[in-house]
N, C-alpha and C. Protein backbone atom coordinates (compact mmCIF):
# COMPACT_ATOMS: atom_id res chain seq x y z
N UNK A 1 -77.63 57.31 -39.45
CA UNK A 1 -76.53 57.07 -40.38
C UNK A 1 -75.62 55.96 -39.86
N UNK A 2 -75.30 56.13 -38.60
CA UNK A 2 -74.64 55.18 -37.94
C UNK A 2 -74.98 53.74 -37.85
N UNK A 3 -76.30 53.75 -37.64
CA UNK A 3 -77.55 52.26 -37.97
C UNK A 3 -76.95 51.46 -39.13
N UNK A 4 -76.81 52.26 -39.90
CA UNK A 4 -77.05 52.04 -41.40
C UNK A 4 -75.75 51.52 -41.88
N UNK A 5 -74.66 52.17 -41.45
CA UNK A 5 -73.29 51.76 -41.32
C UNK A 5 -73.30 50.44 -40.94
N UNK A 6 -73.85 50.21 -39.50
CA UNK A 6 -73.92 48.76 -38.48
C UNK A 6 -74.73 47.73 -39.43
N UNK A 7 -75.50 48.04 -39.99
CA UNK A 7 -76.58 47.20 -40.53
C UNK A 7 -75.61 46.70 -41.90
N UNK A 8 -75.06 47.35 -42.80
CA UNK A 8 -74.50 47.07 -44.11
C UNK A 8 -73.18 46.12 -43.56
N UNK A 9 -72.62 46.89 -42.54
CA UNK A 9 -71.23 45.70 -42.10
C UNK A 9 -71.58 44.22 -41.42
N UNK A 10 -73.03 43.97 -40.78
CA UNK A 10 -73.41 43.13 -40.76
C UNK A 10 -73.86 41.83 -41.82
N UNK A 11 -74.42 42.62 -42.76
CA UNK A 11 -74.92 41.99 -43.95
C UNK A 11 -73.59 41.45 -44.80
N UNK A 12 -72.24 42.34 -44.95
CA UNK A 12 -71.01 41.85 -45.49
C UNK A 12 -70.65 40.90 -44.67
N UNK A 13 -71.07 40.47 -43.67
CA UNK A 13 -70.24 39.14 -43.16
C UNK A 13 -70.94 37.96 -43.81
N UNK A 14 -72.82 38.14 -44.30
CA UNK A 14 -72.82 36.89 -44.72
C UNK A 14 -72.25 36.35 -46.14
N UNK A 15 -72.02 37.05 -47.16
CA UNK A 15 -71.36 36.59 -48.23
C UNK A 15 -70.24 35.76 -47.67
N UNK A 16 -69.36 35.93 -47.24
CA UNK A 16 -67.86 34.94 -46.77
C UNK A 16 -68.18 33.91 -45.91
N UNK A 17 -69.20 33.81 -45.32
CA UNK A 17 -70.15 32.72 -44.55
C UNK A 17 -70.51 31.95 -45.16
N UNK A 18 -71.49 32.12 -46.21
CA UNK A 18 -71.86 31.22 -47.18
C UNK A 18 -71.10 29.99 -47.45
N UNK A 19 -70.23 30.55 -47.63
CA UNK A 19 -68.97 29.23 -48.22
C UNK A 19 -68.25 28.56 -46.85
N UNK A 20 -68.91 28.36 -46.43
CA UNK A 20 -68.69 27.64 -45.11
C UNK A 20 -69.80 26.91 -44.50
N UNK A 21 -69.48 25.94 -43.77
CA UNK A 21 -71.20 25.11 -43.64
C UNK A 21 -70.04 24.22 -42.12
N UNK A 22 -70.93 23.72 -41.04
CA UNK A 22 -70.80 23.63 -40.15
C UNK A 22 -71.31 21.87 -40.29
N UNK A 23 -70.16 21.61 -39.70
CA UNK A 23 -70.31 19.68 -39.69
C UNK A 23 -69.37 19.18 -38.63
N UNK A 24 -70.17 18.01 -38.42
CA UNK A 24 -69.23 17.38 -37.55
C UNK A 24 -68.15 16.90 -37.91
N UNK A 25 -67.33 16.90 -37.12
CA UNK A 25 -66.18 16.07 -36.90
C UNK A 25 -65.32 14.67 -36.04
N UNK A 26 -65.17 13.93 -36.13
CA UNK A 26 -65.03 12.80 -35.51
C UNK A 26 -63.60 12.65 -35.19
N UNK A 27 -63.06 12.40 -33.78
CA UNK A 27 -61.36 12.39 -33.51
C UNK A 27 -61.39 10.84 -32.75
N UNK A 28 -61.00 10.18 -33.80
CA UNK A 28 -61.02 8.71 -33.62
C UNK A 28 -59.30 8.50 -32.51
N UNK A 29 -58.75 9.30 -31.92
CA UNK A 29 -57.63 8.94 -31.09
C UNK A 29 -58.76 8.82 -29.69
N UNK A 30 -59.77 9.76 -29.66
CA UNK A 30 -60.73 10.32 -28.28
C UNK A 30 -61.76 9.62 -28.32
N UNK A 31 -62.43 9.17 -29.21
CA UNK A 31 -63.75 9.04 -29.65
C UNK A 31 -64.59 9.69 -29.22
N UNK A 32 -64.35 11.13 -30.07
CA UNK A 32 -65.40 12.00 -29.65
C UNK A 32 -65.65 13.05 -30.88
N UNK A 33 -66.48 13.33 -31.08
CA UNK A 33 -66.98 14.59 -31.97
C UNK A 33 -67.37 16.11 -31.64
N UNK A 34 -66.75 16.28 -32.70
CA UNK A 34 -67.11 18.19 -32.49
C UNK A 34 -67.35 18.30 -33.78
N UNK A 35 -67.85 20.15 -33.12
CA UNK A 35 -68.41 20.76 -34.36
C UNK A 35 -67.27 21.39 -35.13
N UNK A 36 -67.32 21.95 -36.24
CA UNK A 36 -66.02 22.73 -36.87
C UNK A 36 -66.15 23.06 -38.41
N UNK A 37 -65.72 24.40 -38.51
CA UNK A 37 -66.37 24.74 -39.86
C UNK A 37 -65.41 24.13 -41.31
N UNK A 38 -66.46 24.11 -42.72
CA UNK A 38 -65.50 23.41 -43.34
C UNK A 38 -65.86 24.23 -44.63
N UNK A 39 -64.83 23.93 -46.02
CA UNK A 39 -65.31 25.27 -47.12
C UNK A 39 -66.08 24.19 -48.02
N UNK A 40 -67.07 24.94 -48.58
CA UNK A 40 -67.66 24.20 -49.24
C UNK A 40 -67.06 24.16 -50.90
N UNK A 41 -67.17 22.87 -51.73
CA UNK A 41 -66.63 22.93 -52.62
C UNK A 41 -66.83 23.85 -53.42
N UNK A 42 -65.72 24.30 -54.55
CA UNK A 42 -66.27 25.25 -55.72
C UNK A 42 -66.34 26.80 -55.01
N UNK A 43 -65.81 27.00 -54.42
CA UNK A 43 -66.32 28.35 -53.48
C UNK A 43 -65.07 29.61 -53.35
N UNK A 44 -63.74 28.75 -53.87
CA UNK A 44 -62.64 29.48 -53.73
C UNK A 44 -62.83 30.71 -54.40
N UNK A 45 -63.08 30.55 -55.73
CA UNK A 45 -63.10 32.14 -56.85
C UNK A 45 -64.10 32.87 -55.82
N UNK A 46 -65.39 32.61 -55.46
CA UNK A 46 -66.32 33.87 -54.96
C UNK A 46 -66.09 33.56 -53.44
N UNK A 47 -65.08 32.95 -52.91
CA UNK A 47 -64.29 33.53 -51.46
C UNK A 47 -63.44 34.41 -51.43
N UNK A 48 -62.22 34.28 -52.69
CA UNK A 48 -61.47 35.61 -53.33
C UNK A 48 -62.17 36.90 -53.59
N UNK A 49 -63.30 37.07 -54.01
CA UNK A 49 -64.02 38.00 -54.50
C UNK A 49 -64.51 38.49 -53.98
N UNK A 50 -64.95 37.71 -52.28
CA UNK A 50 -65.26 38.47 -51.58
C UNK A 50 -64.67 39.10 -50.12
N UNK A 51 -63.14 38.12 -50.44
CA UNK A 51 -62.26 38.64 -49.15
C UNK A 51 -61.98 40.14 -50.25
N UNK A 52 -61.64 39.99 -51.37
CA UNK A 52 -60.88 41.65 -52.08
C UNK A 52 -62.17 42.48 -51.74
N UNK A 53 -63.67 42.78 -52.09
CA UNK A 53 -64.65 43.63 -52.14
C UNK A 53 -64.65 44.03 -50.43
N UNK A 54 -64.57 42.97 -49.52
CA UNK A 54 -65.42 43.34 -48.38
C UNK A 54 -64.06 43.59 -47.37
N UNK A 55 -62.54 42.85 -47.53
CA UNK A 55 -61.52 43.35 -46.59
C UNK A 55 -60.81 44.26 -47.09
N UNK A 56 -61.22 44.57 -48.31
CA UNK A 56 -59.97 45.73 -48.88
C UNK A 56 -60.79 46.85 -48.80
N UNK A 57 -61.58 47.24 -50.07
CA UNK A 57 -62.25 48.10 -50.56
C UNK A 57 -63.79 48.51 -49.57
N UNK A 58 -63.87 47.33 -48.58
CA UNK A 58 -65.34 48.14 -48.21
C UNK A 58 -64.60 48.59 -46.35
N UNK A 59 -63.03 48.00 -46.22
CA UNK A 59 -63.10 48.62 -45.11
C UNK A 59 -62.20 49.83 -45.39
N UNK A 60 -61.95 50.37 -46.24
CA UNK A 60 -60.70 51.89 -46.68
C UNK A 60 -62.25 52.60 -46.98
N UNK A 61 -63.54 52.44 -47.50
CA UNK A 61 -64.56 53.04 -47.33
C UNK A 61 -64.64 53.71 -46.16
N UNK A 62 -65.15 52.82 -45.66
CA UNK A 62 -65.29 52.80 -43.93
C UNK A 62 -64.44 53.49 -43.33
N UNK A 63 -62.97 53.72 -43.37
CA UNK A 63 -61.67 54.67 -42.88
C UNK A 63 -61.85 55.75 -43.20
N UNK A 64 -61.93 55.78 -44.64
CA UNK A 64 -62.51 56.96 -45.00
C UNK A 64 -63.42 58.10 -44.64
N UNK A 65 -64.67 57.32 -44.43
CA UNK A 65 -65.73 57.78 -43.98
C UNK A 65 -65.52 58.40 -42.27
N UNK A 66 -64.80 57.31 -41.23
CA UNK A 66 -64.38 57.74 -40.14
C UNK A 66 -63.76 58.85 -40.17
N UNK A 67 -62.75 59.26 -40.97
CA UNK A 67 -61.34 60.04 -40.97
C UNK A 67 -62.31 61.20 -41.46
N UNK A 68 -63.49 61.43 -42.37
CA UNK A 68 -64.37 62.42 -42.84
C UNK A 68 -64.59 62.91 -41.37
N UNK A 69 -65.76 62.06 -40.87
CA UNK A 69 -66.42 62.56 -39.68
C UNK A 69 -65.65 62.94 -39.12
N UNK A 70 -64.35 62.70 -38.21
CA UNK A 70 -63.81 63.07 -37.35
C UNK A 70 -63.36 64.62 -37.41
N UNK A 71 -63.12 64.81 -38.91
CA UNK A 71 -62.64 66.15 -39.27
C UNK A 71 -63.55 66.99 -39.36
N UNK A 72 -64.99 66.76 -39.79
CA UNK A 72 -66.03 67.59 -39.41
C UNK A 72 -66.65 67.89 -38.11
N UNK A 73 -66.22 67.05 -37.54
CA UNK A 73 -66.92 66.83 -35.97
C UNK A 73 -65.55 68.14 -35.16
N UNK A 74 -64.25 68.37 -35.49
CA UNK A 74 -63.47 68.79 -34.96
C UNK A 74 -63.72 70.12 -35.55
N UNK A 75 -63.96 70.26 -36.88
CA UNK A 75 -64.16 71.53 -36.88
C UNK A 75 -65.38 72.31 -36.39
N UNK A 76 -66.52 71.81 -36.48
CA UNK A 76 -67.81 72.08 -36.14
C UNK A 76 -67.54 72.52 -34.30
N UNK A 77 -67.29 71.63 -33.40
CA UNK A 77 -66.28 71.84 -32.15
C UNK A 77 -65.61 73.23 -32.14
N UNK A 78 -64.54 73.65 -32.90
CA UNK A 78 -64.10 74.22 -33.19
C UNK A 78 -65.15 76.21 -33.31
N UNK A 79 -65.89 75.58 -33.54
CA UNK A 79 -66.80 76.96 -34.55
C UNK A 79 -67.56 76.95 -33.17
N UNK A 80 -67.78 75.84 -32.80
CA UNK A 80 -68.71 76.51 -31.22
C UNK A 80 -67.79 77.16 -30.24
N UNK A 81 -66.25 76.63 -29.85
CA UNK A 81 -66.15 77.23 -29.21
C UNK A 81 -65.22 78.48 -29.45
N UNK A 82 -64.95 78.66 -30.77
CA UNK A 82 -64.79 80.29 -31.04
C UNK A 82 -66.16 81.26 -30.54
N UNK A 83 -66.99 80.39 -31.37
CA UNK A 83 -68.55 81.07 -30.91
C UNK A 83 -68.70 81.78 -29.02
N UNK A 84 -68.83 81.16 -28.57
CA UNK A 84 -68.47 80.74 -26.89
C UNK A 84 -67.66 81.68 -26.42
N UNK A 85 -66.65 81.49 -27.20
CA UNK A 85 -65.28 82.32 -26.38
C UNK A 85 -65.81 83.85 -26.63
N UNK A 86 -65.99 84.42 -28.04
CA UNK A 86 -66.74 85.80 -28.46
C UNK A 86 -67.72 86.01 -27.46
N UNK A 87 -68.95 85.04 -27.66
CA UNK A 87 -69.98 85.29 -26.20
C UNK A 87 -69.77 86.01 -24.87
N UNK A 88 -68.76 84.98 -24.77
CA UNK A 88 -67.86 85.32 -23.16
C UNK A 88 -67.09 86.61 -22.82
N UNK A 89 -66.56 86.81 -24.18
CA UNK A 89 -65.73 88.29 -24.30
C UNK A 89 -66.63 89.21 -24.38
N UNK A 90 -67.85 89.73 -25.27
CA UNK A 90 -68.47 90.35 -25.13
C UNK A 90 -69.18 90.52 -23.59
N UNK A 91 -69.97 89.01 -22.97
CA UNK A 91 -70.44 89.69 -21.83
C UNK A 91 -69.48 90.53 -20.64
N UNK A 92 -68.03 89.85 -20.86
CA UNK A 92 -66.95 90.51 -20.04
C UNK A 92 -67.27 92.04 -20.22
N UNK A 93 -67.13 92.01 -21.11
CA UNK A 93 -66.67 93.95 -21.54
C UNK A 93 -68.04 94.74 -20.72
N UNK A 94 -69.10 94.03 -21.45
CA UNK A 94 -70.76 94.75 -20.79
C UNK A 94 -70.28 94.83 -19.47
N UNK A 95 -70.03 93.64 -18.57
CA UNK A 95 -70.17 93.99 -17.37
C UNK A 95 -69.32 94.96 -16.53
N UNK A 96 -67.76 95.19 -17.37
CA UNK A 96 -67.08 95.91 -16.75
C UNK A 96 -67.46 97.46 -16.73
N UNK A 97 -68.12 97.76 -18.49
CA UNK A 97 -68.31 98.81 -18.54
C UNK A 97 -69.48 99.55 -17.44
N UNK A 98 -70.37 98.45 -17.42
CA UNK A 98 -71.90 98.84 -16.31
C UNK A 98 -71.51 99.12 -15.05
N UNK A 99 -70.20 98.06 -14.10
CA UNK A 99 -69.80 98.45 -12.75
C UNK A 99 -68.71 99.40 -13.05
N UNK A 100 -68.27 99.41 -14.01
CA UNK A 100 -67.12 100.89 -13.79
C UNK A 100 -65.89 99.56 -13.43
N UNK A 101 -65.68 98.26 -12.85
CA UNK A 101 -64.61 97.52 -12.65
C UNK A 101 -63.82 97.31 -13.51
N UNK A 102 -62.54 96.51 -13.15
CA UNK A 102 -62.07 96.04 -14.22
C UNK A 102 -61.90 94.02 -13.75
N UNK A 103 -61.82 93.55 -14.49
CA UNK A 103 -62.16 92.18 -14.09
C UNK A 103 -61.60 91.68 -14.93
N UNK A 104 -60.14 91.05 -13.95
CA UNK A 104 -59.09 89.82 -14.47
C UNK A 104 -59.78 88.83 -15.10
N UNK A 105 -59.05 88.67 -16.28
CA UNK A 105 -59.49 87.19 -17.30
C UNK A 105 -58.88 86.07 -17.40
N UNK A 106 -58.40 84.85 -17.38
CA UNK A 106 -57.60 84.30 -17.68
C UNK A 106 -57.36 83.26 -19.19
């Protein structure tokens, strides 16, 4: 599930990529060139469209989805170690009753 998460947030980076293309640049004070990204024309409307889909709405998904798990993961936690603790209480009692002791708990 987690894969799958990694794999889809990967794939949302290339839409906003697209509209970008990698060219040189020339700094005629140095005479020297670099690389540096630039927007490609016509690209503004489906750069909007895809900063709102992929920075708004697909990362409050994603929060969402975290803030889910975390709360299932705490309760599930939770249920084992009630589970655990009962375990523990019961073998207490067996053993006191079998030696006749009594045996501090904390």
């Amino acid at each position: 599930m987690l894969g799958v998460l990694f794999f889809i947030a990967i794939l949302s980076l290339f839409p906003a990529a697209s509209h970008y293309r990698v060219a040189w640049t020339v700094d005629f004070r140095t005479n020297s060139s670099y690389l540096t990204y630039r927007v490609v024309a016509d690209s503004h409307v489906s750069l909007k469209i895809d900063e709102i889909l992929f920075r708004t709405i697909f990362s409050w998904l994603l929060f969402i989805l975290v803030v889910a798990c975390v709360v299932i993961l705490a309760s599930k936690l939770r249920a084992a170690s009630r589970f655990r603790q009962s375990a523990s209480s019961t073998e207490r009692t067996e053993k006191v009753k079998a030696k006749g002791k009594i045996i501090r708990t904390y």
